[in-house]
Protein backbone atom coordinates (compact mmCIF):
# COMPACT_ATOMS: atom_id res chain seq x y z
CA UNK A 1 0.00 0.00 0.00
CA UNK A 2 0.95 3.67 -0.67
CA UNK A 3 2.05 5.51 2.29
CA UNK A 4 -0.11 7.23 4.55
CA UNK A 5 -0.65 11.08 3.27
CA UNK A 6 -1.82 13.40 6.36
CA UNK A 7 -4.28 16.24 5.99
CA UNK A 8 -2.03 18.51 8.04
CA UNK A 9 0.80 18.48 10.36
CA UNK A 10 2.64 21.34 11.35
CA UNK A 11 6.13 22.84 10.39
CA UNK A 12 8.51 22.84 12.93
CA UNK A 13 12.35 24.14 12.63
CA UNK A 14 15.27 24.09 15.29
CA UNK A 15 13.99 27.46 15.84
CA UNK A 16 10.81 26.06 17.59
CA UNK A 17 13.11 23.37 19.28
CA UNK A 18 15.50 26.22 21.03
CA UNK A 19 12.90 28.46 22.14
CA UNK A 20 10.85 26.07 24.02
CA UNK A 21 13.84 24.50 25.15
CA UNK A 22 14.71 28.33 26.97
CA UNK A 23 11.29 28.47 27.95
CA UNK A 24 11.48 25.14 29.56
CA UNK A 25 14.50 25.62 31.03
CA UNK A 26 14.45 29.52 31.84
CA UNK A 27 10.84 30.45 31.56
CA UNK A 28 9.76 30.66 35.41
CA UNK A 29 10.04 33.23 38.33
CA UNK A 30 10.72 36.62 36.55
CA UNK A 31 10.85 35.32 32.96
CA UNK A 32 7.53 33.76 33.42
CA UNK A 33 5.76 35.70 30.86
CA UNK A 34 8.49 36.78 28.69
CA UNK A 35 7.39 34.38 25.78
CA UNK A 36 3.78 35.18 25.80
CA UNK A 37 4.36 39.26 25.68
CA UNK A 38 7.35 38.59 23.14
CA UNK A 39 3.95 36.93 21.16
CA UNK A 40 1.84 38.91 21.37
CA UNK A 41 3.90 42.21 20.39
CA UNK A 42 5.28 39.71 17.34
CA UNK A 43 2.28 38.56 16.51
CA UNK A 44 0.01 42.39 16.54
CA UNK A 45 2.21 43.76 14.93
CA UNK A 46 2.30 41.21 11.92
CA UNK A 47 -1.48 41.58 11.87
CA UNK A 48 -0.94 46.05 12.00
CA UNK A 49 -4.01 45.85 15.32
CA UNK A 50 -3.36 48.01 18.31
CA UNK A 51 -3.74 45.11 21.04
CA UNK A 52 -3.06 41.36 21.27
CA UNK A 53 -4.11 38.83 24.44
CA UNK A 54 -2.78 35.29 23.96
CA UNK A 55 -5.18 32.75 24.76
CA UNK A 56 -5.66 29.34 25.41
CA UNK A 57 -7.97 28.38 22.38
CA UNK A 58 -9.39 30.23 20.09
CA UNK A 59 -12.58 29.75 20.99
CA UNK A 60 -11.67 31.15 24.41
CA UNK A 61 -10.61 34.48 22.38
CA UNK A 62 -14.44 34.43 21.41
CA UNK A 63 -15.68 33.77 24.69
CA UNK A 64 -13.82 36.63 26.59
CA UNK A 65 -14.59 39.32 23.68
CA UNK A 66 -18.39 37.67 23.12
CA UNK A 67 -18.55 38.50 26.73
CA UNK A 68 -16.81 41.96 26.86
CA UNK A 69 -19.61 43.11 24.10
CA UNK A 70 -22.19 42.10 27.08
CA UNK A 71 -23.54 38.99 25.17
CA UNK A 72 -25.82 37.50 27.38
CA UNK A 73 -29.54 35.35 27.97
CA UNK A 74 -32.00 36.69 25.71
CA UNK A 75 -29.78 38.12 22.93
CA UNK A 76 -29.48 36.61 19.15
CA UNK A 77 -25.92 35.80 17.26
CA UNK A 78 -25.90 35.66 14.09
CA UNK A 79 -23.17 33.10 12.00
CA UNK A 80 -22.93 31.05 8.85
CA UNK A 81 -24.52 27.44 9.14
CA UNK A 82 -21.50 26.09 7.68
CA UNK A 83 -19.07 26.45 10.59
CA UNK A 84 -17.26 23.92 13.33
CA UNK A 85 -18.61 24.28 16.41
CA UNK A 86 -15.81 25.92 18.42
CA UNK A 87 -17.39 29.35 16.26
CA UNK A 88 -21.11 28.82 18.16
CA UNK A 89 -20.24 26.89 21.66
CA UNK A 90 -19.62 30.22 23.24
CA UNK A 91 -22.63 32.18 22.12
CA UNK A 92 -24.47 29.56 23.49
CA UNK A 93 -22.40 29.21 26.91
CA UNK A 94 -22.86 33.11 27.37
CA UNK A 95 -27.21 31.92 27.48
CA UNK A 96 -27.32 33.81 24.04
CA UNK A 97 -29.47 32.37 20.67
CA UNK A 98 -27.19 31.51 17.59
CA UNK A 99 -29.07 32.76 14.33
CA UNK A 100 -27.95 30.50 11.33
CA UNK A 101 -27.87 31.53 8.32
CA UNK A 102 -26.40 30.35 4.76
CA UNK A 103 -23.62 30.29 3.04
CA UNK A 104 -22.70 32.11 -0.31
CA UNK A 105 -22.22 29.20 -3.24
CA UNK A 106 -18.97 30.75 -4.37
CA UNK A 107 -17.13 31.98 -0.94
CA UNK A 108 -18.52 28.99 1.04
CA UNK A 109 -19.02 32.33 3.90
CA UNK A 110 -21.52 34.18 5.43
CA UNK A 111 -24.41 35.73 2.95
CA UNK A 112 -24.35 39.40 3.71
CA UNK A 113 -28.21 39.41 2.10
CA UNK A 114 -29.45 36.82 4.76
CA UNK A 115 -27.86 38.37 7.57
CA UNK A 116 -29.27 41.35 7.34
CA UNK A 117 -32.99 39.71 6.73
CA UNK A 118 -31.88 37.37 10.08
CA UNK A 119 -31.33 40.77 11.88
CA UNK A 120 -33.99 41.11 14.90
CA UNK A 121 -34.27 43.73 18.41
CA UNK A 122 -32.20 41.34 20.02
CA UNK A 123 -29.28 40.61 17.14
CA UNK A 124 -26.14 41.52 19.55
CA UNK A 125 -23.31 40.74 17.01
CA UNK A 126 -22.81 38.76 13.55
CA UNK A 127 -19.83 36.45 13.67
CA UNK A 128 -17.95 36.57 10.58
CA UNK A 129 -16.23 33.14 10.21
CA UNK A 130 -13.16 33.21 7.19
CA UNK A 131 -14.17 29.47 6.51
CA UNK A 132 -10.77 27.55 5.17
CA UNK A 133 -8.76 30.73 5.08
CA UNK A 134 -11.72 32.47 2.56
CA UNK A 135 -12.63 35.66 3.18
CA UNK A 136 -15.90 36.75 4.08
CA UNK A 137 -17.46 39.57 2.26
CA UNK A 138 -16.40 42.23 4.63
CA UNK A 139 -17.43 45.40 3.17
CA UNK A 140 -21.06 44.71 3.13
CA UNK A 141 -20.83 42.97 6.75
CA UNK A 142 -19.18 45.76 8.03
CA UNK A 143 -21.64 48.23 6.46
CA UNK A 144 -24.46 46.16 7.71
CA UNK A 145 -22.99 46.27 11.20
CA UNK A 146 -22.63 50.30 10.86
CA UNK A 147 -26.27 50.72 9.52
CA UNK A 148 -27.77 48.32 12.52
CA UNK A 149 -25.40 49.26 15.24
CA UNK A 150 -24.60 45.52 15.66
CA UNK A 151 -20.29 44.44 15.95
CA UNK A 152 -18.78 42.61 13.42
CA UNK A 153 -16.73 40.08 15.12
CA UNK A 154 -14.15 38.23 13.11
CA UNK A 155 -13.40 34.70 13.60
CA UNK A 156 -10.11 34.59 11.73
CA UNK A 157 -9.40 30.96 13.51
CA UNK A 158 -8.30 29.17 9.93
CA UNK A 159 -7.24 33.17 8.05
CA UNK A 160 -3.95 33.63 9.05
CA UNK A 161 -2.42 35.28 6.16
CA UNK A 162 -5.80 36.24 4.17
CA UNK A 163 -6.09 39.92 3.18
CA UNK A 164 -9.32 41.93 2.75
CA UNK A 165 -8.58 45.03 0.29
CA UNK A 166 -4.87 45.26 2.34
CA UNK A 167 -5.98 44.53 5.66
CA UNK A 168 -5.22 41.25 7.34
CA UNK A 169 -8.25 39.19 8.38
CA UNK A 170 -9.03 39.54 11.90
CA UNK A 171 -8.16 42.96 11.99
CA UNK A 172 -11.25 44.73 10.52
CA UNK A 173 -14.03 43.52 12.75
CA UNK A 174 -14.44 44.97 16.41
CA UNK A 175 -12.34 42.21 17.34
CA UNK A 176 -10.59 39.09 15.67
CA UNK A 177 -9.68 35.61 16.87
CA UNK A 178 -7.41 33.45 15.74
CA UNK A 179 -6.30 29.56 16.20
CA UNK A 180 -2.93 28.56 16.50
CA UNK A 181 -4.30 24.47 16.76
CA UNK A 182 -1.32 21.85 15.42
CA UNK A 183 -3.56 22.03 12.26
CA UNK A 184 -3.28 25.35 11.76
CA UNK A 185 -0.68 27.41 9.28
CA UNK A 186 0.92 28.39 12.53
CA UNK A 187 0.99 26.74 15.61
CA UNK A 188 1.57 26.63 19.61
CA UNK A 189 0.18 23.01 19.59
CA UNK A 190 -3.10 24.43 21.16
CA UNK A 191 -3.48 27.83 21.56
CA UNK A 192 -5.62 31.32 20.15
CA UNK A 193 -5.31 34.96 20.15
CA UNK A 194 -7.63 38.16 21.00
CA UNK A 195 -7.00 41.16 18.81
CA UNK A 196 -8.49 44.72 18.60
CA UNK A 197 -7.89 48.09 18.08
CA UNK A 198 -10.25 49.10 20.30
CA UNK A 199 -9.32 50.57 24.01
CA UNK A 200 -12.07 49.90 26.03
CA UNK A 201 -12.89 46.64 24.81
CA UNK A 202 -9.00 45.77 25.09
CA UNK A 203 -8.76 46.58 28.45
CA UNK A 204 -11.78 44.53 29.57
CA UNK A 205 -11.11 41.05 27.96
CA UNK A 206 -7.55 42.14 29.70
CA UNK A 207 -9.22 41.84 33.10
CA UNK A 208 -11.57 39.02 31.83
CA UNK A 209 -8.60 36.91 30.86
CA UNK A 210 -6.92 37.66 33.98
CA UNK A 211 -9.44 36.02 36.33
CA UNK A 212 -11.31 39.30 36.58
CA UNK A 213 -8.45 41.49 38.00
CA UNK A 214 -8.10 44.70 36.45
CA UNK A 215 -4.68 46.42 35.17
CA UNK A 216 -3.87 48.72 38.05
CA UNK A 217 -5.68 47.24 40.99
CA UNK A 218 -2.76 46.95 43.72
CA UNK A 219 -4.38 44.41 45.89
CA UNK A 220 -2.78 41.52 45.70
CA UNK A 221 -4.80 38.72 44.47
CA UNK A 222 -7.88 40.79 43.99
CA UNK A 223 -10.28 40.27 41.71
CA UNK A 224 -13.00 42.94 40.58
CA UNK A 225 -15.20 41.01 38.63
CA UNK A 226 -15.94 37.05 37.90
CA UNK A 227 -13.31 36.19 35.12
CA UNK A 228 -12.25 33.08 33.09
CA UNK A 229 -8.91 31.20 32.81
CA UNK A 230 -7.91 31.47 29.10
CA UNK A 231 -4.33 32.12 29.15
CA UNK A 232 -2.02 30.66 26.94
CA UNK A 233 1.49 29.21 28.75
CA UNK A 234 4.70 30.02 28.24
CA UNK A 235 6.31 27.26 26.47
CA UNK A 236 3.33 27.37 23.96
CA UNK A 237 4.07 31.04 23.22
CA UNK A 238 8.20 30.30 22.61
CA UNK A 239 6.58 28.01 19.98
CA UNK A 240 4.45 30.05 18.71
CA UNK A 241 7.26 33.14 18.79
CA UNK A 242 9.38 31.11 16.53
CA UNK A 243 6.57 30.64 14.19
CA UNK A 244 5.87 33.95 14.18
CA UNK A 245 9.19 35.12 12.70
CA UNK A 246 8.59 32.43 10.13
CA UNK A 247 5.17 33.39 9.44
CA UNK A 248 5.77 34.59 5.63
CA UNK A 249 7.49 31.41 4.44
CA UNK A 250 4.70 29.34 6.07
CA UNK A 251 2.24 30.98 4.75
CA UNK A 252 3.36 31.17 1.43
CA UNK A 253 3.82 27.57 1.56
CA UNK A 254 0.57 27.01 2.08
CA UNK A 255 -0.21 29.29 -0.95
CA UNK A 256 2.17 27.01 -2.91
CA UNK A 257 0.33 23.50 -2.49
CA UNK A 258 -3.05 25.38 -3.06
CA UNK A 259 -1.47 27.09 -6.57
CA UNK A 260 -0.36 23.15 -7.65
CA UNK A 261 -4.33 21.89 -7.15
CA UNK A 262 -5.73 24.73 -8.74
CA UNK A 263 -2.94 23.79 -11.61
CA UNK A 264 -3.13 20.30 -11.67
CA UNK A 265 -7.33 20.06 -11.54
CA UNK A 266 -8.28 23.63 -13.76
CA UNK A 267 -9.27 21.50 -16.74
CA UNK A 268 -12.09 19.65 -15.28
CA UNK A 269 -14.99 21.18 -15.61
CA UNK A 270 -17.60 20.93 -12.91
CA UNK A 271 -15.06 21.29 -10.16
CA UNK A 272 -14.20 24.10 -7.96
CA UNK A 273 -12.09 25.11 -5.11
CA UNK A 274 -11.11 27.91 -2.79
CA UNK A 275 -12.16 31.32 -4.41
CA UNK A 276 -9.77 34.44 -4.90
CA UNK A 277 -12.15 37.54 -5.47
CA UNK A 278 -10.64 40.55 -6.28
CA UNK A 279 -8.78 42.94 -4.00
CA UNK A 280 -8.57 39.81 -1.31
CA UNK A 281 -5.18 37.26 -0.89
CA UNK A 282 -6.84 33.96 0.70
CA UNK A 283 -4.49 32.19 3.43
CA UNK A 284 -4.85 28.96 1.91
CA UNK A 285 -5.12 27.20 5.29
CA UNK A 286 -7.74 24.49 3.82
CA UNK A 287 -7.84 23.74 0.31
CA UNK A 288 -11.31 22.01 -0.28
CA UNK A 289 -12.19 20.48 -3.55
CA UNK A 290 -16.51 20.95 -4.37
CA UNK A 291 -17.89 18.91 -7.09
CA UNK A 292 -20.92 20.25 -9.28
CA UNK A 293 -23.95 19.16 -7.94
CA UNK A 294 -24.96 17.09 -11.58
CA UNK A 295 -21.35 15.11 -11.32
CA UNK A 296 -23.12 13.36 -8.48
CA UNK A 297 -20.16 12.49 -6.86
CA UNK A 298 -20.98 12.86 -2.96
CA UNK A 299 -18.59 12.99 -0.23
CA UNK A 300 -19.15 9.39 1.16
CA UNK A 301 -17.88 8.22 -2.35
CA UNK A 302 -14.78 11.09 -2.03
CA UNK A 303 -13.87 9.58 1.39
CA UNK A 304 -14.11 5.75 0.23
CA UNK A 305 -11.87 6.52 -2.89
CA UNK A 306 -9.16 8.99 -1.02
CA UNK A 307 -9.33 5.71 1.88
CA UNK A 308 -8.43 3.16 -0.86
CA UNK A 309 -5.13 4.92 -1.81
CA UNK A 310 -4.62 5.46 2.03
CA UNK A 311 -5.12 9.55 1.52
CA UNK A 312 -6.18 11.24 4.94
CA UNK A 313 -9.03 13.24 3.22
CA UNK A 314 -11.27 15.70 5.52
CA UNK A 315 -15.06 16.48 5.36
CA UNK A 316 -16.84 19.81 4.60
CA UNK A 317 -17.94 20.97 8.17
CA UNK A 318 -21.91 19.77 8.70
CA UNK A 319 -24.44 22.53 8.71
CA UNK A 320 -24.74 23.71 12.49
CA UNK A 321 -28.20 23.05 12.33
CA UNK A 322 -28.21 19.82 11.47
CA UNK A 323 -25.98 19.07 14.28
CA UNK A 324 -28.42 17.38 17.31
CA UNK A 325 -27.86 20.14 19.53
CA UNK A 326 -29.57 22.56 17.80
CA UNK A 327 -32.62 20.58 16.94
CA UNK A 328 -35.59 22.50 17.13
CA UNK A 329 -33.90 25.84 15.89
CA UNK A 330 -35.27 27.46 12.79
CA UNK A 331 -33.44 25.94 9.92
CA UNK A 332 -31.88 28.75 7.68
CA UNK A 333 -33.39 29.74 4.50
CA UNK A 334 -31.52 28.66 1.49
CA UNK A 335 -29.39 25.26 1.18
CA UNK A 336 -25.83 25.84 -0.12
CA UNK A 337 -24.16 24.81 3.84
CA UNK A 338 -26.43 21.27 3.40
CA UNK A 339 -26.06 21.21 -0.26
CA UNK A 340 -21.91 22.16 -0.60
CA UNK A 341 -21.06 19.79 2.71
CA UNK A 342 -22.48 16.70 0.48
CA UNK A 343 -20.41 16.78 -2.39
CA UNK A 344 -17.19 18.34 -1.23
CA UNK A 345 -13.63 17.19 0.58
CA UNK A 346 -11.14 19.21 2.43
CA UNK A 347 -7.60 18.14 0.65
CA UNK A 348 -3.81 17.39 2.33
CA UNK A 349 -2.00 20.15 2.53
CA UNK A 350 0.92 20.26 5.32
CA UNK A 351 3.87 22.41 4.52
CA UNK A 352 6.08 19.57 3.86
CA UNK A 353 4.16 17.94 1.38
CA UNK A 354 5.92 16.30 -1.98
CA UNK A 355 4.83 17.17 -5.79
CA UNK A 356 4.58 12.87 -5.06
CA UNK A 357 2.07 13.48 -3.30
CA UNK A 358 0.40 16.21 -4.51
CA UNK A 359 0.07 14.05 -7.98
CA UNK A 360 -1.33 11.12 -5.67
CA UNK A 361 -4.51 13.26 -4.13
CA UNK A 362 -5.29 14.93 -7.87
CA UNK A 363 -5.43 10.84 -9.45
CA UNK A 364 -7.99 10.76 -7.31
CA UNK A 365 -10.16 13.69 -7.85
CA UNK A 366 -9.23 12.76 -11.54
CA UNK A 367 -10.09 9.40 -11.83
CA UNK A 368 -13.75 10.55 -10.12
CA UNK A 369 -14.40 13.00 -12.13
CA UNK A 370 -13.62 10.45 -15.35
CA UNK A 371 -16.27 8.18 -13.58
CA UNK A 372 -18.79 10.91 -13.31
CA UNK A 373 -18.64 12.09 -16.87
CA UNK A 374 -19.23 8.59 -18.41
């Protein structure tokens, strides 16, 4: 049998290897924070955002600034259906309603048009998700936002190196998170970032993430308000600091294997994968392969075949709402997130991967797509 092909695995250098080393050896006492505030300056100002908080997950980044925006019991979030489920869990642990709504065909993101017909009284923020390292359409979500008075959160978890019209993602909402997962284009194993460039909302997930003490109080061990326990440690952020100063190369790599698909698969018609609209540079994190609907190739049959040539092959996230869960909310009008999700595959696509390889995972989508056309 072929060898195994991953879907992802991360890049790691000596760099990685002699900064945690420091920070295992070194990083305690004094220098117990050095890594993480060395990360955070690194990594805000690579994004060009006022203020960074390392975190312990990137959905904790969304539950400290979800929180800080006063989401609470009887409000409404709205978010794509097509999302994992790290994007809704803390909506839902802050007593708050998750609005779903679909997808656009081309972007696999959030509609603009059926946000703004999902927006209600109670709609307390829309949660952009960059799906795959896509970009949402910003412009009209942040216009939307301005119109309604309603944040525009980013949820840059799989964007890191996608640009909107020259910004970075995760730096044009209210606030951004990011994911720095061992899946992701960088990593600190686990690990997630808060970003804004906005004061007051800085300075409160600051306390938040700090157990609820504020910056200032000189009580010792004094906390002013109920907080959480998000904090990233040190050893993850010497791994991530590394990463950071490599950030260009490995997100240009990731650029690279998506540029070989698109090359490789182009001729066949019915197929289509991650979008590049105008004015916007995708990251690349994901590359996903969608097959025309009449091909009738569905994503149980993608999974069998990339199984048989021992390919680790990923599916299209599930709608939200179809997740048990959330039975009984309102299903969202349209039906790309149900529709795309059947007849789609996330491909391999860690930095290290071979043209070998990269020829082994298009045979595949090739010798499908021969099948469906007969």
């Amino acid at each position: 049998m072929n060898p195994r092909i991953q879907y992802t695995r991360p890049s790691i250098s000596e760099l990685e290897v002699q900064y945690v080393t420091d920070a295992a050896r070194n990083g305690w006492g004094p220098r117990c924070y050095e890594y993480i505030e060395r990360f955070e300056a690194a990594f805000k100002s690579h994004l060009g955002v006022k203020h960074a908080i390392a975190t312990s997950s990137c959905t904790g980044a969304l539950h400290m600034g979800l929180a800080a925006l006063g989401v609470g019991a009887g409000d409404e979030v709205i978010l794509a259906d097509t999302n994992w489920i790290a994007s809704v869990a803390p909506v839902v642990h802050l007593g708050a309603t998750p609005v779903f709504v679909d997808i656009l065909e081309d972007s696999w993101c959030l509609d603009p048009a059926r946000v703004e017909a999902a927006i209600t009284p109670r709609t307390k923020a829309i949660i952009a998700v960059h799906l795959y390292g896509n970009l949402c359409d910003m412009e009209a979500l942040l216009a939307l936002g301005e119109r309604h008075g309603i944040p525009v959160v980013e949820d840059a978890a799989e964007a890191i190196g996608a640009q909107y019209q020259g910004h970075r993602a995760g730096s044009l909402g209210r606030f951004g998170a990011f994911s720095f997962h061992g899946t992701k284009t960088m990593t600190t194993g686990e690990g997630g970032m808060f970003v804004t460039n906005d004061d007051e909302l800085y300075e409160r997930v600051l306390s938040l993430s700090n157990h609820g003490r504020v910056r200032g109080q000189t009580r010792q061990f004094w906390p002013d308000l109920l907080g959480f326990k998000y904090k990233i440690s040190n050893l993850q952020a010497a791994l991530g600091c590394a990463q950071v100063e490599r950030i260009d190369e490995l997100i240009e790599r990731k650029r690279g294997i998506l540029t070989a698909y698109r090359h490789r698969l182009e001729g066949l018609a019915g197929l289509s994968l991650n979008p590049e609209p105008a004015g916007t540079r995708i990251g690349a994190w994901m590359p996903t392969v969608v097959f025309a609907a009449e091909l009738g190739v569905s994503r149980e049959r993608l999974l069998a075949r990339f199984a048989e040539d021992n390919i680790d092959a990923r599916v299209f996230f599930y709608p939200l709402s179809d997740l048990p869960m959330f039975e009984g909310y309102r299903k969202p009008d349209g039906g790309n997130a149900a529709s795309i999700a059947a007849r789609a595959v996330n491909l391999p696509s860690f930095h290290d991967m071979s043209e070998v390889e990269i020829d082994r995972v298009c045979a595949v989508i090739e010798s499908l797509h021969r099948e469906a056309g007969r």
